[in-house]
N, C-alpha and C. Protein backbone atom coordinates (compact mmCIF):
# COMPACT_ATOMS: atom_id res chain seq x y z
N UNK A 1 112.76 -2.64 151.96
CA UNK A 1 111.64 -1.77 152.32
C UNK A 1 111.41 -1.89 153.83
N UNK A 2 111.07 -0.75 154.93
CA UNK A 2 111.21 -0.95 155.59
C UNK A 2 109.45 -0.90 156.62
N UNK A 3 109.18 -1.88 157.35
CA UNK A 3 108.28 -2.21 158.33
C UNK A 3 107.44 -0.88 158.60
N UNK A 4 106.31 -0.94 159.27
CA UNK A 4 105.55 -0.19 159.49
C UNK A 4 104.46 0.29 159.30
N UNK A 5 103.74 1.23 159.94
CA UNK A 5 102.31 1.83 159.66
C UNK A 5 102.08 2.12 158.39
N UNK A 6 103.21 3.18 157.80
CA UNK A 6 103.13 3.21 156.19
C UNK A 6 102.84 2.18 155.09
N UNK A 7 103.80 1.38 155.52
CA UNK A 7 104.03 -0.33 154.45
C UNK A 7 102.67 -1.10 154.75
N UNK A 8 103.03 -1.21 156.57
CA UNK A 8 102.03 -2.32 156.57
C UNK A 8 100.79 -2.57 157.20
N UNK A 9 100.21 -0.70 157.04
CA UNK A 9 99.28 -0.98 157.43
C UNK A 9 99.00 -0.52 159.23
N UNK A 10 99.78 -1.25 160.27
CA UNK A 10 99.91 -1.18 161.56
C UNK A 10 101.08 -1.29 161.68
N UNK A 11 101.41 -0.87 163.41
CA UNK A 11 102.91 -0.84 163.74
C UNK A 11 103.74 -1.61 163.86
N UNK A 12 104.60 -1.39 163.75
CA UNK A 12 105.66 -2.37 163.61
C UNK A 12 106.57 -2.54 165.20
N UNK A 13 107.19 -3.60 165.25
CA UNK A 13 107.88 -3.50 166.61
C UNK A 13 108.94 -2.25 166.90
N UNK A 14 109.51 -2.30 165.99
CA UNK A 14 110.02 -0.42 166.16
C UNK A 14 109.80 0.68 166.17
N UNK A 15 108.73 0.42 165.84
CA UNK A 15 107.67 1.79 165.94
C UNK A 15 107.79 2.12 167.50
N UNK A 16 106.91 0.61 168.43
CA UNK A 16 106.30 0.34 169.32
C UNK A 16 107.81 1.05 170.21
N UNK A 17 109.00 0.67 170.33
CA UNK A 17 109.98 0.69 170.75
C UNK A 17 110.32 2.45 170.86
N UNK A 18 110.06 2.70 169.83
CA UNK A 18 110.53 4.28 169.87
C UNK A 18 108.65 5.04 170.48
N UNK A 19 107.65 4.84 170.77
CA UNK A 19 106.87 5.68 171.32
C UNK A 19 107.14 5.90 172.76
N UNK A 20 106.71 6.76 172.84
CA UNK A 20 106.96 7.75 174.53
C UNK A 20 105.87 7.00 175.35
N UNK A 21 104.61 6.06 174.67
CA UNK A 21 103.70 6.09 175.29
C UNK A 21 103.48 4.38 176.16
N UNK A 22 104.65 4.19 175.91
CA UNK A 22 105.11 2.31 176.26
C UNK A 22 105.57 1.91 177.20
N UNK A 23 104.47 1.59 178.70
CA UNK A 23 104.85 1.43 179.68
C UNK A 23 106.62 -0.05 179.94
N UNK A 24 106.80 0.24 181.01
CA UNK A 24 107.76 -0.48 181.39
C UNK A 24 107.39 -2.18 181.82
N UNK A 25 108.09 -3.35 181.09
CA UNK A 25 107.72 -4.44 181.67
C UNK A 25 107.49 -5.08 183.14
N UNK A 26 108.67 -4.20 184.22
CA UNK A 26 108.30 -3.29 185.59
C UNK A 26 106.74 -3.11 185.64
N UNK A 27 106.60 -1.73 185.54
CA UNK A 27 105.49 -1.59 185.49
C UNK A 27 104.02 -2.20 184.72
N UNK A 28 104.20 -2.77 184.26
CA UNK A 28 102.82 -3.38 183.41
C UNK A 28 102.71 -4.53 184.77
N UNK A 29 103.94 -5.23 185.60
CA UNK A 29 103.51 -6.37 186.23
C UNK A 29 103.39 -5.85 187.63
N UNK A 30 103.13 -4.36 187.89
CA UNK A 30 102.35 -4.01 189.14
C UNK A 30 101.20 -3.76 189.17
N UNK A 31 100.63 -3.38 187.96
CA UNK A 31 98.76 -3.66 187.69
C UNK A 31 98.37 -2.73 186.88
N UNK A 32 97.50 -2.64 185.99
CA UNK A 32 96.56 -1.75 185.19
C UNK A 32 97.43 -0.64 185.05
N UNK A 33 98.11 -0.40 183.39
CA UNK A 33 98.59 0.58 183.30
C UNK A 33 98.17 0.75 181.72
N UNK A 34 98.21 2.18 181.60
CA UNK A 34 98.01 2.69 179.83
C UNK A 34 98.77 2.01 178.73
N UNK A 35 98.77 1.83 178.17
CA UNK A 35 99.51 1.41 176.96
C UNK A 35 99.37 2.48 175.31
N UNK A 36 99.80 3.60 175.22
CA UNK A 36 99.52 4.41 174.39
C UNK A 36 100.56 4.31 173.19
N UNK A 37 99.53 3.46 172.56
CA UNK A 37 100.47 3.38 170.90
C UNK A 37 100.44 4.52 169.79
N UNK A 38 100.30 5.53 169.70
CA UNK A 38 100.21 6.74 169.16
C UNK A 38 101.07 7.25 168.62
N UNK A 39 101.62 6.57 167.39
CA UNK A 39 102.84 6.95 166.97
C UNK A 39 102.65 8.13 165.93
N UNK A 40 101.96 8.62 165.46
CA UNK A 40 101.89 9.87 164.01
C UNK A 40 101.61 11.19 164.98
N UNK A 41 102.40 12.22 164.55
CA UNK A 41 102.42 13.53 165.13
C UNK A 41 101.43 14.85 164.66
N UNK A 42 99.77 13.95 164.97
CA UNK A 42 99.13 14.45 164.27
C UNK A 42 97.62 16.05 165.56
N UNK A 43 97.55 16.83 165.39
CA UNK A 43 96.90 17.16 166.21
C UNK A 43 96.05 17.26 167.39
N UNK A 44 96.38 16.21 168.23
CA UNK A 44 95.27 15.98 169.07
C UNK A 44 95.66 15.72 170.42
N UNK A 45 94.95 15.62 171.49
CA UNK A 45 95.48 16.02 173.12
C UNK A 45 93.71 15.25 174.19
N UNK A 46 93.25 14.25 173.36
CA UNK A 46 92.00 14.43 174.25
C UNK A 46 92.61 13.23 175.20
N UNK A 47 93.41 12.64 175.34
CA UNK A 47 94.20 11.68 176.05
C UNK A 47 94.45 12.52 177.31
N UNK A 48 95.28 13.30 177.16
CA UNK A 48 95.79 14.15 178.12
C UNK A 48 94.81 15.12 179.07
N UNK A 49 93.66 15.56 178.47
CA UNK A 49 92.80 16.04 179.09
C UNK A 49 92.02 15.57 179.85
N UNK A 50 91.57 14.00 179.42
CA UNK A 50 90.94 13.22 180.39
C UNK A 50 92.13 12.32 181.23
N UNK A 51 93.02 12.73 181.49
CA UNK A 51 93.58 12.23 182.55
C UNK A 51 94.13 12.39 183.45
N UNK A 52 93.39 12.04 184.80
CA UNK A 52 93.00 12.89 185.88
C UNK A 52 94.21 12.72 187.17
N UNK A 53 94.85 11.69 186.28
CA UNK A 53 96.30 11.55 187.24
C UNK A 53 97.65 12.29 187.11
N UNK A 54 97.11 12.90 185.64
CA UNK A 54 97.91 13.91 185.15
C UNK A 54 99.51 13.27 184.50
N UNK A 55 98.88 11.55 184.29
CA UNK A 55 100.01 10.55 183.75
C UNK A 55 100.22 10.52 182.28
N UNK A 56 99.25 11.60 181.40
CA UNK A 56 99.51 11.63 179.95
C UNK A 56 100.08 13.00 179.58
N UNK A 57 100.96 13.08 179.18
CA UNK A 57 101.12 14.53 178.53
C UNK A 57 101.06 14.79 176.94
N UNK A 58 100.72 15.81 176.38
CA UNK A 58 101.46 16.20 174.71
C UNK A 58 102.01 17.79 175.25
N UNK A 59 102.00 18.27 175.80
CA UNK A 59 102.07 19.59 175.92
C UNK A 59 101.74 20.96 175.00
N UNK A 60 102.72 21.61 174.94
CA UNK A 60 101.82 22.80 174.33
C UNK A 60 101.69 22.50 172.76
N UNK A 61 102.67 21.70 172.02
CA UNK A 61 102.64 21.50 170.55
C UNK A 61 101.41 20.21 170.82
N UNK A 62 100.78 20.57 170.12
CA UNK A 62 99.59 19.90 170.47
C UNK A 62 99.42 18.42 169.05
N UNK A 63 100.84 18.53 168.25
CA UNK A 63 101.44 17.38 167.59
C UNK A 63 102.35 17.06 168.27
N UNK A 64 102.69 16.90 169.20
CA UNK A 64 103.72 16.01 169.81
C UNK A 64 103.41 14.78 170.11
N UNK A 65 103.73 13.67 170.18
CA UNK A 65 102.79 12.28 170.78
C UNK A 65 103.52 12.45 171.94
N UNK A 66 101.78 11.73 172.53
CA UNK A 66 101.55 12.04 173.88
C UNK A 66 102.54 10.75 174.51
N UNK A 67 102.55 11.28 176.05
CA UNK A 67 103.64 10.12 177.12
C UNK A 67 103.51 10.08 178.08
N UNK A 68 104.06 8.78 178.21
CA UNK A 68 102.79 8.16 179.71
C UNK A 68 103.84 8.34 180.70
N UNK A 69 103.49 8.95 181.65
CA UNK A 69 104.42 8.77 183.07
C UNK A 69 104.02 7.28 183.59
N UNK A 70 104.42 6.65 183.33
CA UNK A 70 104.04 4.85 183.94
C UNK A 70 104.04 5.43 185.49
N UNK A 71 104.35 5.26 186.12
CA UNK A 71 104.51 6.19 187.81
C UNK A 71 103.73 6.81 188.37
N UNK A 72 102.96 7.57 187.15
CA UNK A 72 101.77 8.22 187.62
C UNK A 72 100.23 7.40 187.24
N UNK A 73 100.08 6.77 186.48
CA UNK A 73 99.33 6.03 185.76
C UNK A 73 98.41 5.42 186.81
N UNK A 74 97.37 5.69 186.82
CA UNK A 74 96.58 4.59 187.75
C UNK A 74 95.78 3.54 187.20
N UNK A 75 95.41 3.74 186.23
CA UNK A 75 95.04 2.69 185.08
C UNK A 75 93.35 2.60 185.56
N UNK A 76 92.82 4.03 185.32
CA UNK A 76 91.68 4.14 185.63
C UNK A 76 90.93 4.10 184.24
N UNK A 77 91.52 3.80 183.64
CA UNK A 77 90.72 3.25 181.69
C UNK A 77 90.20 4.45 181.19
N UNK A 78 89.98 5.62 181.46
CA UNK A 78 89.19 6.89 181.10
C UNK A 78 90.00 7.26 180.00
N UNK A 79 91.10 7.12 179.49
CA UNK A 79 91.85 7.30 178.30
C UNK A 79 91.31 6.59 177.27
N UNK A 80 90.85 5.58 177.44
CA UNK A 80 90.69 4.16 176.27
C UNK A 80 89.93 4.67 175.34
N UNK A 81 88.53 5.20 175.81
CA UNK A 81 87.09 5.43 175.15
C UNK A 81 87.90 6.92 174.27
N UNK A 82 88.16 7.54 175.35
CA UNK A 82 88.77 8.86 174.41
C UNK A 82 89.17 9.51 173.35
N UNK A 83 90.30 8.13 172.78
CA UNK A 83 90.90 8.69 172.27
C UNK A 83 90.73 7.92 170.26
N UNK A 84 90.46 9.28 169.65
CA UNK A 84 90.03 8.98 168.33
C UNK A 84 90.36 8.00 167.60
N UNK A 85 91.75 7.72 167.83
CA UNK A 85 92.80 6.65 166.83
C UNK A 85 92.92 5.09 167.80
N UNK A 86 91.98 5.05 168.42
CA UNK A 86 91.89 4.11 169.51
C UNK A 86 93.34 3.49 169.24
N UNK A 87 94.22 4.04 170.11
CA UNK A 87 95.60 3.80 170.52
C UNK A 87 95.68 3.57 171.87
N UNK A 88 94.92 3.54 172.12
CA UNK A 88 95.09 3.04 173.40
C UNK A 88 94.89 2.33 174.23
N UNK A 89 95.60 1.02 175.41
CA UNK A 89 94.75 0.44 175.72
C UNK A 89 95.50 0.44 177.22
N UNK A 90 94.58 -0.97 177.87
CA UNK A 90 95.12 -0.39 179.63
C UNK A 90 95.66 -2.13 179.70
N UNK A 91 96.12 -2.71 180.15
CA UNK A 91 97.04 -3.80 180.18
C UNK A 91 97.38 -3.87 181.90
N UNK A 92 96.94 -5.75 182.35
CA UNK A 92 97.19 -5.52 183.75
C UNK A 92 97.73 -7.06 183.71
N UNK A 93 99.26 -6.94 183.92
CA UNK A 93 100.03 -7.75 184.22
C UNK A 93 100.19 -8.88 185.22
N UNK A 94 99.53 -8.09 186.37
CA UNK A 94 99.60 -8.65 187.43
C UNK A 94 98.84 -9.63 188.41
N UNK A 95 98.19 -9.87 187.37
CA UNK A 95 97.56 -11.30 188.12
C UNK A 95 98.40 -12.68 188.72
N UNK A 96 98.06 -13.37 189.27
CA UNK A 96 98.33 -14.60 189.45
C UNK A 96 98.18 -15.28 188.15
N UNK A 97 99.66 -16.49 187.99
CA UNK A 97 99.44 -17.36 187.21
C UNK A 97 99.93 -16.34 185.70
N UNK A 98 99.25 -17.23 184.64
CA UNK A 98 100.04 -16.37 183.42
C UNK A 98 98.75 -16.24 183.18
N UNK A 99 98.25 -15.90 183.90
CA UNK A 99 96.89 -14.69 182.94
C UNK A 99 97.09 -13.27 182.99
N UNK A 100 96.57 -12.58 182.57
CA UNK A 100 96.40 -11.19 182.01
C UNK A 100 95.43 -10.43 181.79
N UNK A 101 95.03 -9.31 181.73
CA UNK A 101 93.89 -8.31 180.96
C UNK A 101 94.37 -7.61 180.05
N UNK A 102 93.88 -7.23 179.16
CA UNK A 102 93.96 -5.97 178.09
C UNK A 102 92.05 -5.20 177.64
N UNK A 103 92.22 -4.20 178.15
CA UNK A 103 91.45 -3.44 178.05
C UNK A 103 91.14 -2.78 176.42
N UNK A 104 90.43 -2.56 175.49
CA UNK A 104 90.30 -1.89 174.20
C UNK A 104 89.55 -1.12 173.79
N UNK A 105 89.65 -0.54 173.25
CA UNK A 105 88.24 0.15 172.44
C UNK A 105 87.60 -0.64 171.35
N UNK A 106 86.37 -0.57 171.49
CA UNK A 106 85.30 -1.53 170.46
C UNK A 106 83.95 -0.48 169.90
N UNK A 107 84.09 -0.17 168.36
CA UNK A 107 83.09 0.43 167.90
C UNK A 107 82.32 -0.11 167.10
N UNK A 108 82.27 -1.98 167.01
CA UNK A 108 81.24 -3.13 166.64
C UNK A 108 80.05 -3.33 166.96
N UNK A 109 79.09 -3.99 166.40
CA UNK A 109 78.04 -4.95 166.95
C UNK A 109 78.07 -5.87 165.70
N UNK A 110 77.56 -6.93 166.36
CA UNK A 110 77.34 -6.83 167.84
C UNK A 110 78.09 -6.45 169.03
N UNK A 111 77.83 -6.54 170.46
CA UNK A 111 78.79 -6.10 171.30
C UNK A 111 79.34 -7.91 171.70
N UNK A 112 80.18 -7.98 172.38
CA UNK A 112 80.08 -9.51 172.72
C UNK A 112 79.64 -9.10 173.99
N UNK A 113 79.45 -10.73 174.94
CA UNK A 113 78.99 -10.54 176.45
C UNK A 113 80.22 -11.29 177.28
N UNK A 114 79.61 -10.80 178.37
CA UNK A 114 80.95 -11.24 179.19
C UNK A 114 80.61 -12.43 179.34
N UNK A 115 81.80 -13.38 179.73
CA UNK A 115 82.33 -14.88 179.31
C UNK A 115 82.40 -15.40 178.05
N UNK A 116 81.89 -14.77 177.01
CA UNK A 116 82.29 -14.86 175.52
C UNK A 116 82.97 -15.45 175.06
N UNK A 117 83.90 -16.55 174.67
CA UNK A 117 85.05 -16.62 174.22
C UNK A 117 84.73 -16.11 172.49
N UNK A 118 86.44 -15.76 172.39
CA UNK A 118 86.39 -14.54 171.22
C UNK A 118 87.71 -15.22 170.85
N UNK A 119 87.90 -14.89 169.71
CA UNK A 119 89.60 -15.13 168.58
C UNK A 119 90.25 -14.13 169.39
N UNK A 120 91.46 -13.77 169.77
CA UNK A 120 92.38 -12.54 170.22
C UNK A 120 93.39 -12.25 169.15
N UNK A 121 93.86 -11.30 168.56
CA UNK A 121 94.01 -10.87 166.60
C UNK A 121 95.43 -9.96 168.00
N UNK A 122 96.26 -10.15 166.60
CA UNK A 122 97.69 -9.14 166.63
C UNK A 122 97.27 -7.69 165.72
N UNK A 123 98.23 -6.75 165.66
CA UNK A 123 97.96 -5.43 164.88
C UNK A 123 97.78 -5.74 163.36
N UNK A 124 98.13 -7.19 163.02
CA UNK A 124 97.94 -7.45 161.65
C UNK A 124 96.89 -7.64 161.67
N UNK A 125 96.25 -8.28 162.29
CA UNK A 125 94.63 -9.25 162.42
C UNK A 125 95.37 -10.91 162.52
N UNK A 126 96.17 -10.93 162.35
CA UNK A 126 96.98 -12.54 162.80
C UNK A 126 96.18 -13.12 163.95
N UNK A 127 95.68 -14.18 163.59
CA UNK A 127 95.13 -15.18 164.91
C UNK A 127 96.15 -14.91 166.24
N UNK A 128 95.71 -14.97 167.48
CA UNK A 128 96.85 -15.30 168.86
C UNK A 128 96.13 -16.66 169.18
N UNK A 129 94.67 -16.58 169.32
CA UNK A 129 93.92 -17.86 170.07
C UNK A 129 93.32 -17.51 170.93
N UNK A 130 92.43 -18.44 171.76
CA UNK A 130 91.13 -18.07 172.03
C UNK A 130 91.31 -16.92 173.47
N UNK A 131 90.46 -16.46 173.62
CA UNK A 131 90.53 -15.45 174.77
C UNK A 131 89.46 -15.29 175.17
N UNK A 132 88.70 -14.87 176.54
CA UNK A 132 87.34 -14.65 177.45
C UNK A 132 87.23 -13.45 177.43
N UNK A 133 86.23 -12.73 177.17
CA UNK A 133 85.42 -11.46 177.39
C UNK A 133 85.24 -11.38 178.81
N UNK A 134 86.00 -10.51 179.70
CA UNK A 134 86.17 -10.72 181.20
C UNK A 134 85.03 -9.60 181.11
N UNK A 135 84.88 -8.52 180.48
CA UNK A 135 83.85 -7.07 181.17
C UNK A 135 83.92 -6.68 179.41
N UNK A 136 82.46 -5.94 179.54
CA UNK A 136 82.23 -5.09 178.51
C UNK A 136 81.47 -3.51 179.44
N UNK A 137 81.72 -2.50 178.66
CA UNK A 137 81.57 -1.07 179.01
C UNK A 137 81.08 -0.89 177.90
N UNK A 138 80.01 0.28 178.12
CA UNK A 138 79.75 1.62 177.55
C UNK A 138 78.62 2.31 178.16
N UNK A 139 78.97 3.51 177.91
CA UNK A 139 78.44 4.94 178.31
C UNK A 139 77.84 5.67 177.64
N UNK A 140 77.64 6.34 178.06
CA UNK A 140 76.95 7.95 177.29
C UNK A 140 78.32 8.87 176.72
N UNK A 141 78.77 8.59 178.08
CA UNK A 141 80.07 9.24 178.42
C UNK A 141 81.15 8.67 177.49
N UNK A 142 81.23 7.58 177.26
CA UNK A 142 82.32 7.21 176.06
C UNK A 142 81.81 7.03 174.94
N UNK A 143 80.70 7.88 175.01
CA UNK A 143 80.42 8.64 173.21
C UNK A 143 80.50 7.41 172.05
N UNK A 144 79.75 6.37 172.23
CA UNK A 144 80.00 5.34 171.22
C UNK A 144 80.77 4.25 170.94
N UNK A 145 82.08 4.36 171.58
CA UNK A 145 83.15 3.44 171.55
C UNK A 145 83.07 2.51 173.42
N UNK A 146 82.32 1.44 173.00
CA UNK A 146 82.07 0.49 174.04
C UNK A 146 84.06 0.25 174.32
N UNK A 147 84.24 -0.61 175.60
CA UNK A 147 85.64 -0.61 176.36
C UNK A 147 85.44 -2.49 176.47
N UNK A 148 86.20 -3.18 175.71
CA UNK A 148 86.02 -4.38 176.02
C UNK A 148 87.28 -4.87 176.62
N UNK A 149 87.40 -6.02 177.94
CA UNK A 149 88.95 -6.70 178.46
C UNK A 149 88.60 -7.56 178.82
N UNK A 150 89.52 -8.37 177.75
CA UNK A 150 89.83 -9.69 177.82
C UNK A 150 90.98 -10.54 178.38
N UNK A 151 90.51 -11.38 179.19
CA UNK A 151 91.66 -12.51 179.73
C UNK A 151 92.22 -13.39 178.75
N UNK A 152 93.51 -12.54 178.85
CA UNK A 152 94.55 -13.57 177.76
C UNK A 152 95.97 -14.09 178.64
N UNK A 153 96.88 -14.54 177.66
CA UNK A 153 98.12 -15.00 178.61
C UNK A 153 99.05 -13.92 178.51
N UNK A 154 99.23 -14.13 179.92
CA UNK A 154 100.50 -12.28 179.77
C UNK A 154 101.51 -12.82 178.64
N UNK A 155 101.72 -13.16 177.82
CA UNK A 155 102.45 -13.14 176.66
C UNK A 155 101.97 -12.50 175.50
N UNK A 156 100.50 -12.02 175.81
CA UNK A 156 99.78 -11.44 174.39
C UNK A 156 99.74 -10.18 174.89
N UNK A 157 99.90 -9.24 176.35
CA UNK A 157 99.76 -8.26 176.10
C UNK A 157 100.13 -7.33 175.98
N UNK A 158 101.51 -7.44 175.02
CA UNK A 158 102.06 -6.21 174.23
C UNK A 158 101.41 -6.98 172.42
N UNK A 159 100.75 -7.60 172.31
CA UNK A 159 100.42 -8.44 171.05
C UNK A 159 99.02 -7.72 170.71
N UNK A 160 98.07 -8.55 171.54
CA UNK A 160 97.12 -8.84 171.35
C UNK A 160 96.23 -7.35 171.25
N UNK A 161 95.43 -6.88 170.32
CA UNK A 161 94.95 -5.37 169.57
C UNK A 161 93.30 -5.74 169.36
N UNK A 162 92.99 -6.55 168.85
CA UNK A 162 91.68 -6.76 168.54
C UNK A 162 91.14 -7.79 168.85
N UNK A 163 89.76 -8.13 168.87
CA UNK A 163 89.71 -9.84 168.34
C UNK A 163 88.20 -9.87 167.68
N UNK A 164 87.50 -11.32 167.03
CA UNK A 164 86.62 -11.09 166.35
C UNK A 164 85.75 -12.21 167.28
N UNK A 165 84.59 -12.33 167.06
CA UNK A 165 83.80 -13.26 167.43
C UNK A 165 83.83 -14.25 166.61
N UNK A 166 83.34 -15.33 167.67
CA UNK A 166 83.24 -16.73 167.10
C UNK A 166 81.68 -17.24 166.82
N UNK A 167 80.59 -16.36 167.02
CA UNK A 167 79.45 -16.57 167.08
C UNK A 167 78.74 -16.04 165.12
């Protein structure tokens, strides 16, 4: 039987491998870039509309999954809140040392606060280990879905998807 959103729920590493929307290990370690996991070819384009660098496309089939020009990408997070299937997140490689960010969408409460430490969860919900609430967001403007990024070890962030509180 074979792996996947179908079977298991969330994606599988081949899934991840075949989307259009999967920046380059290059690029993730020059700073803040999209990470668009959007693998089902299902109607929707609000990714692409809010992005003002013009680094997301679906074009005119408006089921096509969308794709990130890594190149163009400025990793201005305005995709994150956007997008319905929260597939998306912003990932910044490039820090000093083996730390990291990953940016998410969060439609919980509580909200956590920044310096938080929090569990950091894989697409299964699999433990990674502990991680800091670096910034929390929300808006008017992102319509409900608060933007949480957390400092983890650049080894979690093609991993790391959710996490839960420890409080």
């Amino acid at each position: 039987m074979s792996e996947g959103l179908a079977v298991q729920g969330y994606i599988s590493e081949q899934e991840l491998r075949d989307a259009p929307g999967i920046p380059s290990a290059l690029r993730r370690s020059r700073g803040p870039v999209a990470v668009i996991e959007c693998i089902q070819p299902i109607p929707c384009n609000p990714c692409e509309a809010s992005c003002r660098a013009e680094a997301i496309s679906v074009g005119s089939d408006i089921t096509a999954l969308p794709r990130l020009d890594e190149d163009k990408c400025i990793g201005c997070y305005t995709c994150v809140p956007i997008c319905p299937g929260q597939a998306i997140f912003v990932v910044d490689e490039s820090l000093p040392g083996d730390q990291a960010t990953i940016a998410m969408p969060y439609e919980f409460l509580p909200l956590p606060e920044e310096g938080e430490k929090v569990i950091a969860l894989d697409r299964g919900g699999a433990e990674l280990g502990e991680a800091e609430v670096a910034r929390v967001q929300k808006s008017k403007r992102m319509n409900q879905t608060a933007m949480v990024t957390l400092n983890i070890p650049k080894g979690w962030t093609m991993r790391a998807r959710a996490f839960r509180l420890t409080r």
